[in-house]
Protein backbone atom coordinates (compact mmCIF):
# COMPACT_ATOMS: atom_id res chain seq x y z
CA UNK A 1 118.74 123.79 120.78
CA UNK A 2 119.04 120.32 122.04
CA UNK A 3 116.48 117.49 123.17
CA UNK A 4 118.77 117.23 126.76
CA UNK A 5 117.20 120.20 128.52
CA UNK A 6 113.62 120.17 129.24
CA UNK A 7 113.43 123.58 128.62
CA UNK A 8 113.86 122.28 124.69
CA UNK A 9 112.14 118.61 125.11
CA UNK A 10 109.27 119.95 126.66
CA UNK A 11 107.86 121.32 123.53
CA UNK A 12 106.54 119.34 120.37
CA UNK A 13 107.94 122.03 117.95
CA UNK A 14 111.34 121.06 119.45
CA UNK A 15 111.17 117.29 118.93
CA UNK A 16 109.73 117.50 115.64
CA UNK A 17 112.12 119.64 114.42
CA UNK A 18 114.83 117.39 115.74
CA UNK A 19 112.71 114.98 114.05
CA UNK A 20 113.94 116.23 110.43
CA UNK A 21 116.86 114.52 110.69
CA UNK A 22 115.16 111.03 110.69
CA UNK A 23 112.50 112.13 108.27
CA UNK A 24 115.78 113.16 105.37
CA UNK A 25 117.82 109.61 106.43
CA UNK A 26 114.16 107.84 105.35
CA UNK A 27 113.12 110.02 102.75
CA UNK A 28 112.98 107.62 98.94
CA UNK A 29 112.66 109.83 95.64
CA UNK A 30 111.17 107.55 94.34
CA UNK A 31 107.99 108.59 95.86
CA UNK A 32 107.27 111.58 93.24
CA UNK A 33 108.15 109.61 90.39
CA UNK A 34 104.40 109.54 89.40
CA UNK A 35 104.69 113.38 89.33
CA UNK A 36 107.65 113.14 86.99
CA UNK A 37 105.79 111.15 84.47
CA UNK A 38 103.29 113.46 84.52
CA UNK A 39 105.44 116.26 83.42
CA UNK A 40 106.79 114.29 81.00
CA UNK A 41 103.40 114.25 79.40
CA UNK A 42 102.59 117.98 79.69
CA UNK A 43 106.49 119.61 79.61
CA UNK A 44 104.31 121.78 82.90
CA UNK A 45 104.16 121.97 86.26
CA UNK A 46 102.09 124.56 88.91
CA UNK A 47 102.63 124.08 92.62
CA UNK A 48 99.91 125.84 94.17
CA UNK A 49 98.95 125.38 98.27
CA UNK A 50 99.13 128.23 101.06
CA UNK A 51 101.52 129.47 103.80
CA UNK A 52 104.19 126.51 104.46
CA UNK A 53 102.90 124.24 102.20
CA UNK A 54 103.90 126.64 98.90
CA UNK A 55 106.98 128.75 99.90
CA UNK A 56 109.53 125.98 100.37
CA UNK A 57 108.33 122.82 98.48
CA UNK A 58 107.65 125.07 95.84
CA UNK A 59 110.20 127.81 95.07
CA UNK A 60 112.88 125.63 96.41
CA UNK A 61 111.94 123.15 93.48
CA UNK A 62 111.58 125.88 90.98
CA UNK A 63 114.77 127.33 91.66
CA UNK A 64 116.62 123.47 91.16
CA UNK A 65 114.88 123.12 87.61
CA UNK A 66 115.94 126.96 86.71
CA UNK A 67 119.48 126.20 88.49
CA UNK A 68 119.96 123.15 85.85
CA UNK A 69 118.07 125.12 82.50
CA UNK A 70 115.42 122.52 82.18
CA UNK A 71 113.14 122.44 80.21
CA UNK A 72 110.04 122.60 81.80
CA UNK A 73 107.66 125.39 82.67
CA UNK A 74 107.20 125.88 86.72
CA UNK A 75 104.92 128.17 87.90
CA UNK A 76 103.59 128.75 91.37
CA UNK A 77 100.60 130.20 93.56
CA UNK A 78 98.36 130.28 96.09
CA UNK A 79 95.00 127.86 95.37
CA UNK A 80 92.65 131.44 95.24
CA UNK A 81 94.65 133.31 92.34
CA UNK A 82 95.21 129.43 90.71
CA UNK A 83 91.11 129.35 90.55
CA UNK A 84 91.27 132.19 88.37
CA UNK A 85 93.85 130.54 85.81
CA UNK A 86 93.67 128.05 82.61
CA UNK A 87 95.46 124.80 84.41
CA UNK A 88 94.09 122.51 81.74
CA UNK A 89 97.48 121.99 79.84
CA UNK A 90 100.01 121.96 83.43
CA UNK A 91 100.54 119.20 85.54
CA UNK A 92 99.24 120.18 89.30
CA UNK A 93 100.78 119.46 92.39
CA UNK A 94 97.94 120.44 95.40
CA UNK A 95 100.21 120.57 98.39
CA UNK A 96 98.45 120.74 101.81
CA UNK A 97 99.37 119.28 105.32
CA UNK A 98 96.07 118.70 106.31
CA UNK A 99 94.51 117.35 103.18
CA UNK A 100 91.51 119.73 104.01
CA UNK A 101 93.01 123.46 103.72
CA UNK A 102 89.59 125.27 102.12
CA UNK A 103 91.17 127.23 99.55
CA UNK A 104 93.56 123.75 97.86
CA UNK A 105 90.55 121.66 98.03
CA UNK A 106 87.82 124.41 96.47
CA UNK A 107 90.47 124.45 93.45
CA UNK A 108 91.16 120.51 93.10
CA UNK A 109 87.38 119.81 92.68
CA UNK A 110 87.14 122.96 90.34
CA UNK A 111 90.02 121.07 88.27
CA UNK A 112 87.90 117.46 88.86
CA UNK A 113 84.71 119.16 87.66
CA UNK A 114 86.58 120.32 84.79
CA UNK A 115 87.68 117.38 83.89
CA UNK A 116 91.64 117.63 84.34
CA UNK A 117 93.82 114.73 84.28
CA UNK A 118 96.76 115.68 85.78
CA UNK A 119 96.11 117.04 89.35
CA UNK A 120 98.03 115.60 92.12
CA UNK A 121 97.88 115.86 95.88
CA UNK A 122 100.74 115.93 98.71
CA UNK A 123 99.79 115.92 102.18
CA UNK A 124 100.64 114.53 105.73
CA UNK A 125 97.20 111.96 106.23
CA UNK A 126 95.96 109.16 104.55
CA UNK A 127 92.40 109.27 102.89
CA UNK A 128 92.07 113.21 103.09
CA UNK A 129 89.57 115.02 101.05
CA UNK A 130 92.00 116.42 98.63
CA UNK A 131 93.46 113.01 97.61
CA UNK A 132 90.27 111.94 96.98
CA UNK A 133 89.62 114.99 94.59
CA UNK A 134 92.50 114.50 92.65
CA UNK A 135 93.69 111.50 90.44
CA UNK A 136 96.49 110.54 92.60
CA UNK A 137 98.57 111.32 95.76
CA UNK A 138 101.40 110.69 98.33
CA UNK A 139 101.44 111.16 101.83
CA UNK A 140 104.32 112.34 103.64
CA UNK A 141 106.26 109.59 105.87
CA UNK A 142 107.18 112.25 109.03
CA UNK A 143 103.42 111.67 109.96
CA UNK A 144 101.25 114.73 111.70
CA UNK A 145 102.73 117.55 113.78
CA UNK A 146 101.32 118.22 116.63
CA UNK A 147 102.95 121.96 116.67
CA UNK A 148 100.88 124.49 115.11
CA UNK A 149 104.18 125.88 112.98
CA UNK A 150 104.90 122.79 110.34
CA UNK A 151 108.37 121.76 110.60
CA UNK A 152 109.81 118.64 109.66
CA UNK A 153 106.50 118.60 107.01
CA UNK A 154 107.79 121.44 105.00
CA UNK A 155 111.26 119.66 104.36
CA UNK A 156 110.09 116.82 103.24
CA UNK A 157 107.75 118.43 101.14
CA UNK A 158 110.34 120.32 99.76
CA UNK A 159 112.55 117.25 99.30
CA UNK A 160 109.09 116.08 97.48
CA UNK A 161 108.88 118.98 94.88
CA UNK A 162 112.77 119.24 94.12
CA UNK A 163 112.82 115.08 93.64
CA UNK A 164 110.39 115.58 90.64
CA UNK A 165 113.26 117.58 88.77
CA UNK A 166 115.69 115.15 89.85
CA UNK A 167 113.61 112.80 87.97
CA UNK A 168 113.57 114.56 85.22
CA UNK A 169 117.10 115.60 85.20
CA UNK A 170 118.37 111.52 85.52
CA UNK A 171 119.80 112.82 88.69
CA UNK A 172 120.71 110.50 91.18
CA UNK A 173 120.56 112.52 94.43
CA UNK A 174 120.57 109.70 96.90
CA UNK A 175 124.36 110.53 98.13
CA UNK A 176 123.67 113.87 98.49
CA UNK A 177 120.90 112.75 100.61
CA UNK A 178 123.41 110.32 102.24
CA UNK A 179 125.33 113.51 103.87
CA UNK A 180 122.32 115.76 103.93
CA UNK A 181 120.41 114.05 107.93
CA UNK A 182 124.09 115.08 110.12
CA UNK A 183 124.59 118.61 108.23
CA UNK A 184 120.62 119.32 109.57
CA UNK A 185 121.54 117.78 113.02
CA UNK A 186 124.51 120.06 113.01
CA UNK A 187 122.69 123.10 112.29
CA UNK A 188 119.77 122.61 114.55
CA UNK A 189 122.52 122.26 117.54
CA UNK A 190 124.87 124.42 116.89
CA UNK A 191 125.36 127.49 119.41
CA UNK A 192 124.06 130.05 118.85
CA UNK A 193 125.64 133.74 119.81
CA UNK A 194 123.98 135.10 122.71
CA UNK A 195 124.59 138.60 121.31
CA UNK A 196 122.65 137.60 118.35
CA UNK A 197 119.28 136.66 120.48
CA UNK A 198 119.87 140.15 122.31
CA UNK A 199 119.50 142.04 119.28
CA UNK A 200 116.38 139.88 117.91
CA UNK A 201 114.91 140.67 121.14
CA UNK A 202 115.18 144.21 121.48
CA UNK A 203 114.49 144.59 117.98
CA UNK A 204 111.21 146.34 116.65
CA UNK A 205 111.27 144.35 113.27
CA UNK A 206 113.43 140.92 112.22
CA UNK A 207 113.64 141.20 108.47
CA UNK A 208 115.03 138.02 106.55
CA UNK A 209 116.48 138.49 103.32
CA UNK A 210 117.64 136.30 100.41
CA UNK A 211 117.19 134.46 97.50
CA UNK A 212 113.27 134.37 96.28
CA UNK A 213 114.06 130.17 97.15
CA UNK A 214 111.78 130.07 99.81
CA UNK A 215 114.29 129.96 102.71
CA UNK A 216 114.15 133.17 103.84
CA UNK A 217 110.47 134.08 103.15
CA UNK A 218 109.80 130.50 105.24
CA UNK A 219 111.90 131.92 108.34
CA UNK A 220 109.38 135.44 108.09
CA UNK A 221 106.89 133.06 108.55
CA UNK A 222 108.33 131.20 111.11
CA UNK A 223 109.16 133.97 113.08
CA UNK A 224 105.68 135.28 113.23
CA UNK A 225 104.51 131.33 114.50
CA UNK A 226 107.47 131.43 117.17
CA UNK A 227 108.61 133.92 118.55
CA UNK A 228 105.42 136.02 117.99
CA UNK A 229 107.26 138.93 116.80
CA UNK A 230 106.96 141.38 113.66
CA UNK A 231 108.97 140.32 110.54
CA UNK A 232 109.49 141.24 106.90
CA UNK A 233 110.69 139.00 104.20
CA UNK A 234 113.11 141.34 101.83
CA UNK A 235 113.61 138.96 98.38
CA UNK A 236 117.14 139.70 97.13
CA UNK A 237 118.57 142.86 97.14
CA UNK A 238 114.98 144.44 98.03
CA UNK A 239 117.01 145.53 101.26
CA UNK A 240 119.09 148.50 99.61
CA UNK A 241 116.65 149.57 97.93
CA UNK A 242 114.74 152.10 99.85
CA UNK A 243 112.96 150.02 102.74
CA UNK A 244 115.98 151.37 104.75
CA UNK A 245 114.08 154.58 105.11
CA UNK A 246 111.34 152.92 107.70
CA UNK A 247 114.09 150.80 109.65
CA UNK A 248 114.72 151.43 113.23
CA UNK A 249 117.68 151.53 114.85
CA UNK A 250 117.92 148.30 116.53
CA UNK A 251 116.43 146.48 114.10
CA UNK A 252 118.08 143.06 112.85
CA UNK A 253 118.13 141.84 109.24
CA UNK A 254 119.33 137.83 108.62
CA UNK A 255 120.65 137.53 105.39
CA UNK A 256 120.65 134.14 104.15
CA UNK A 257 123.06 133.22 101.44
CA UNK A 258 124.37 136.21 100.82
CA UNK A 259 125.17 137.69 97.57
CA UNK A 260 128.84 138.18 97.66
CA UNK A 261 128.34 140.65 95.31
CA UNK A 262 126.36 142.69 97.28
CA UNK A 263 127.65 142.36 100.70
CA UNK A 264 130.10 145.96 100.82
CA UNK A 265 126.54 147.82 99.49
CA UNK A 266 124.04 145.44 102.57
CA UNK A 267 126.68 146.50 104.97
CA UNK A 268 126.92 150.54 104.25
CA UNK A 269 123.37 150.66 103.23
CA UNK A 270 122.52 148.76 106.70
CA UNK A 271 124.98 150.62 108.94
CA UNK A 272 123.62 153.67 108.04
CA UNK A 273 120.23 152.64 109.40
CA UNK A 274 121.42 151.49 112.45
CA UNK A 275 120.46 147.83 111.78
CA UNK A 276 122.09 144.86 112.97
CA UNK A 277 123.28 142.25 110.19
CA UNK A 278 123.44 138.66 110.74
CA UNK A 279 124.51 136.42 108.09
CA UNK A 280 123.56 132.62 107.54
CA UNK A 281 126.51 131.36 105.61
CA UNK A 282 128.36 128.31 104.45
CA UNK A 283 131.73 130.68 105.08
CA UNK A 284 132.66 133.59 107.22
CA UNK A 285 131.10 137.18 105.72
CA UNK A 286 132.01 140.56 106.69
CA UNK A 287 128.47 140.89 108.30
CA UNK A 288 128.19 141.95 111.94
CA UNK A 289 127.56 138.38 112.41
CA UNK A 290 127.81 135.13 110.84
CA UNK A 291 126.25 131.88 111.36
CA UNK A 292 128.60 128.99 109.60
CA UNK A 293 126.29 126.53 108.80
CA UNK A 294 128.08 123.28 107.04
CA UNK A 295 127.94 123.29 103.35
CA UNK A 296 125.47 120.31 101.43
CA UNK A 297 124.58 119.74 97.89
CA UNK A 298 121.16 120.07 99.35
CA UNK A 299 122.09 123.71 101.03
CA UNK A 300 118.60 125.24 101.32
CA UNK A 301 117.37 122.67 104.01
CA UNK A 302 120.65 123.36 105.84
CA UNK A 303 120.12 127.00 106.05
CA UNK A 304 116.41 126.72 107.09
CA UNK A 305 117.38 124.26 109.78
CA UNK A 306 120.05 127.33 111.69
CA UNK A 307 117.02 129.77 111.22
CA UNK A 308 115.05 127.13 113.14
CA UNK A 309 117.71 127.00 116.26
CA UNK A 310 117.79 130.84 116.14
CA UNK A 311 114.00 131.51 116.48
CA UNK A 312 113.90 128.15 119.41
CA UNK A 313 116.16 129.75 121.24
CA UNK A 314 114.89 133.58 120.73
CA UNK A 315 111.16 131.97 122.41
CA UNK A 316 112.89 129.76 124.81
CA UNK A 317 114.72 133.26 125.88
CA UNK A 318 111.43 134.63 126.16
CA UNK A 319 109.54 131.51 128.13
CA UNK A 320 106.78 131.51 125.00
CA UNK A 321 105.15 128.20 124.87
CA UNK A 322 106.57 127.15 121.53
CA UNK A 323 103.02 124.54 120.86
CA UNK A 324 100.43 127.22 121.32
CA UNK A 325 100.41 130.48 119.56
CA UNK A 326 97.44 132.67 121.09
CA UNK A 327 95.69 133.42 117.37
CA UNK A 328 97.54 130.98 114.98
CA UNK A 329 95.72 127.46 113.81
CA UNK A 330 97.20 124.70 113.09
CA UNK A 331 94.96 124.17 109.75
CA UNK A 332 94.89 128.32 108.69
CA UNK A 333 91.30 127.89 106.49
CA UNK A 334 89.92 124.43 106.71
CA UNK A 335 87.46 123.03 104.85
């Protein structure tokens, strides 16, 4: 994937995924430093939005505070099954592009009504309902996609949620960040094996599985919004453990960060099925394929950036017009 050929350039998704790189280099933690102070009050945080908005910024961040043991309760879900939960005593991060997703807005004025102190909003325009509901909130510097799949948004986002913990923690990540914008540029132009976009396409299902980070359940997603084809998100070793029975021959599973662990029982378990296995990796893996990504202190933003190139050039292969999915919206349920 490259902004040289117009068969890249002509698309939004394209440039705005290209536009990452830009959007980490200018990204400042200290915009969720409000956040932080919050949890410093209430020792609780719940993420809640839907689709993009929730899978990265949110797990990702969870799984930093649980990778350094602090000591903070995270929790995470989707506005609907929040409405139905006791919020008063947690921090709340409302996390939605548009600022006027129905389901995140219905919940922040429930939480207004009732009076909460702590709700927070995160979204890509100025001025947007949902800010208004709650207390306080930032708006994201890469400015609005005009691709229905959110790109560019979700990393910063999830460079957003994580920042709170590095708050917290007395971390400072800004050399990490430093390295992070040619490591993405890397991985979103890196070639990709033609043998590899063969499979996808003749494939039945593309299952991604990994790490319950958000990374691989965002590239299910993604591949739904892309390359309009049937996927399956398989959260860590969910893979061997019986969903092998309803593969098809043909079929192609990414794993992302594989468990090293695990690999010899993915492989024989996979064979067996007939399933391809492609591995997104800092380091060659004994996978059927391996895509060598380069390795950051900020990994998870590296790996979703190679799953990015793969499904480009999957729908470029296909001549899909990468702006306009036939069903998707760009705002799934607004207000």
């Amino acid at each position: 994937m490259n902004l040289k050929e117009s068969k890249y350039s002509e698309f939004y998704l394209v440039r705005e995924m290209m536009d990452t790189v830009a959007t980490v280099a200018a990204f400042d933690p200290a915009c969720s430093e409000f956040v932080a102070e919050s949890v410093k009050r209430t020792g609780k945080i719940f993420f809640t939005g839907e689709g993009s908005s929730r899978l990265i910024p949110a797990k990702n961040a969870r799984y930093r505070a649980l990778k350094w043991g602090q000591d903070v309760n995270v929790q995470l879900d989707g506005a609907r099954q929040a409405s139905t939960y006791d919020l008063s005593k947690y921090t709340v991060l409302v996390d939605s592009n548009s600022g006027r997703t129905r389901e995140a807005l219905m919940l922040a004025k429930q939480l207004a009504e009732q009076g909460h102190k702590e709700i927070y909003s995160l979204s890509a325009n100025p001025d947007t309902p949902i800010e208004q509901t709650c207390v306080k909130g930032h708006v994201l510097g890469c400015g609005w996609e005009e691709a229905v799949a959110a790109t560019k948004s979700v990393v910063e986002q999830g460079l957003f949620c994580e920042s709170i913990f590095w708050h917290l923690q007395g971390k400072d990540m800004k050399a990490s960040l430093a390295g992070l914008p040619e490591k993405l540029e890397e991985s979103l132009t890196m070639q990709i094996d033609p043998e590899i976009i063969s499979w996808v396409k003749s494939a039945e299902t593309i299952y991604f599985s990994g790490l319950n980070d958000g990374v691989a359940e965002e590239l299910t997603l993604k591949t739904n919004e892309i390359t309009r084809r049937k996927s399956d998100f398989l959260e860590g070793t969910y893979a061997v453990h019986g969903i092998e029975e309803v593969m098809h021959q043909g079929d192609v599973v990414f794993v992302v960060n594989p468990i090293e662990s695990e690999t010899e029982k993915f492989i024989s378990v996979l064979k067996g099925a007939g399933v391809h296995t492609v591995a997104i990796s800092t380091k060659p893996t004994a996978f059927d394929k391996t895509i060598v990504v380069p390795e950051a202190c900020l990994q998870n933003y590296v790996y979703l950036c190679a799953g990015w190139n793969v499904l480009v050039e999957i729908a470029v292969s296909d001549g899909i017009n990468l702006d306009k999915p036939e069903r998707a919206r760009k705002v799934g349920n607004e207000m």
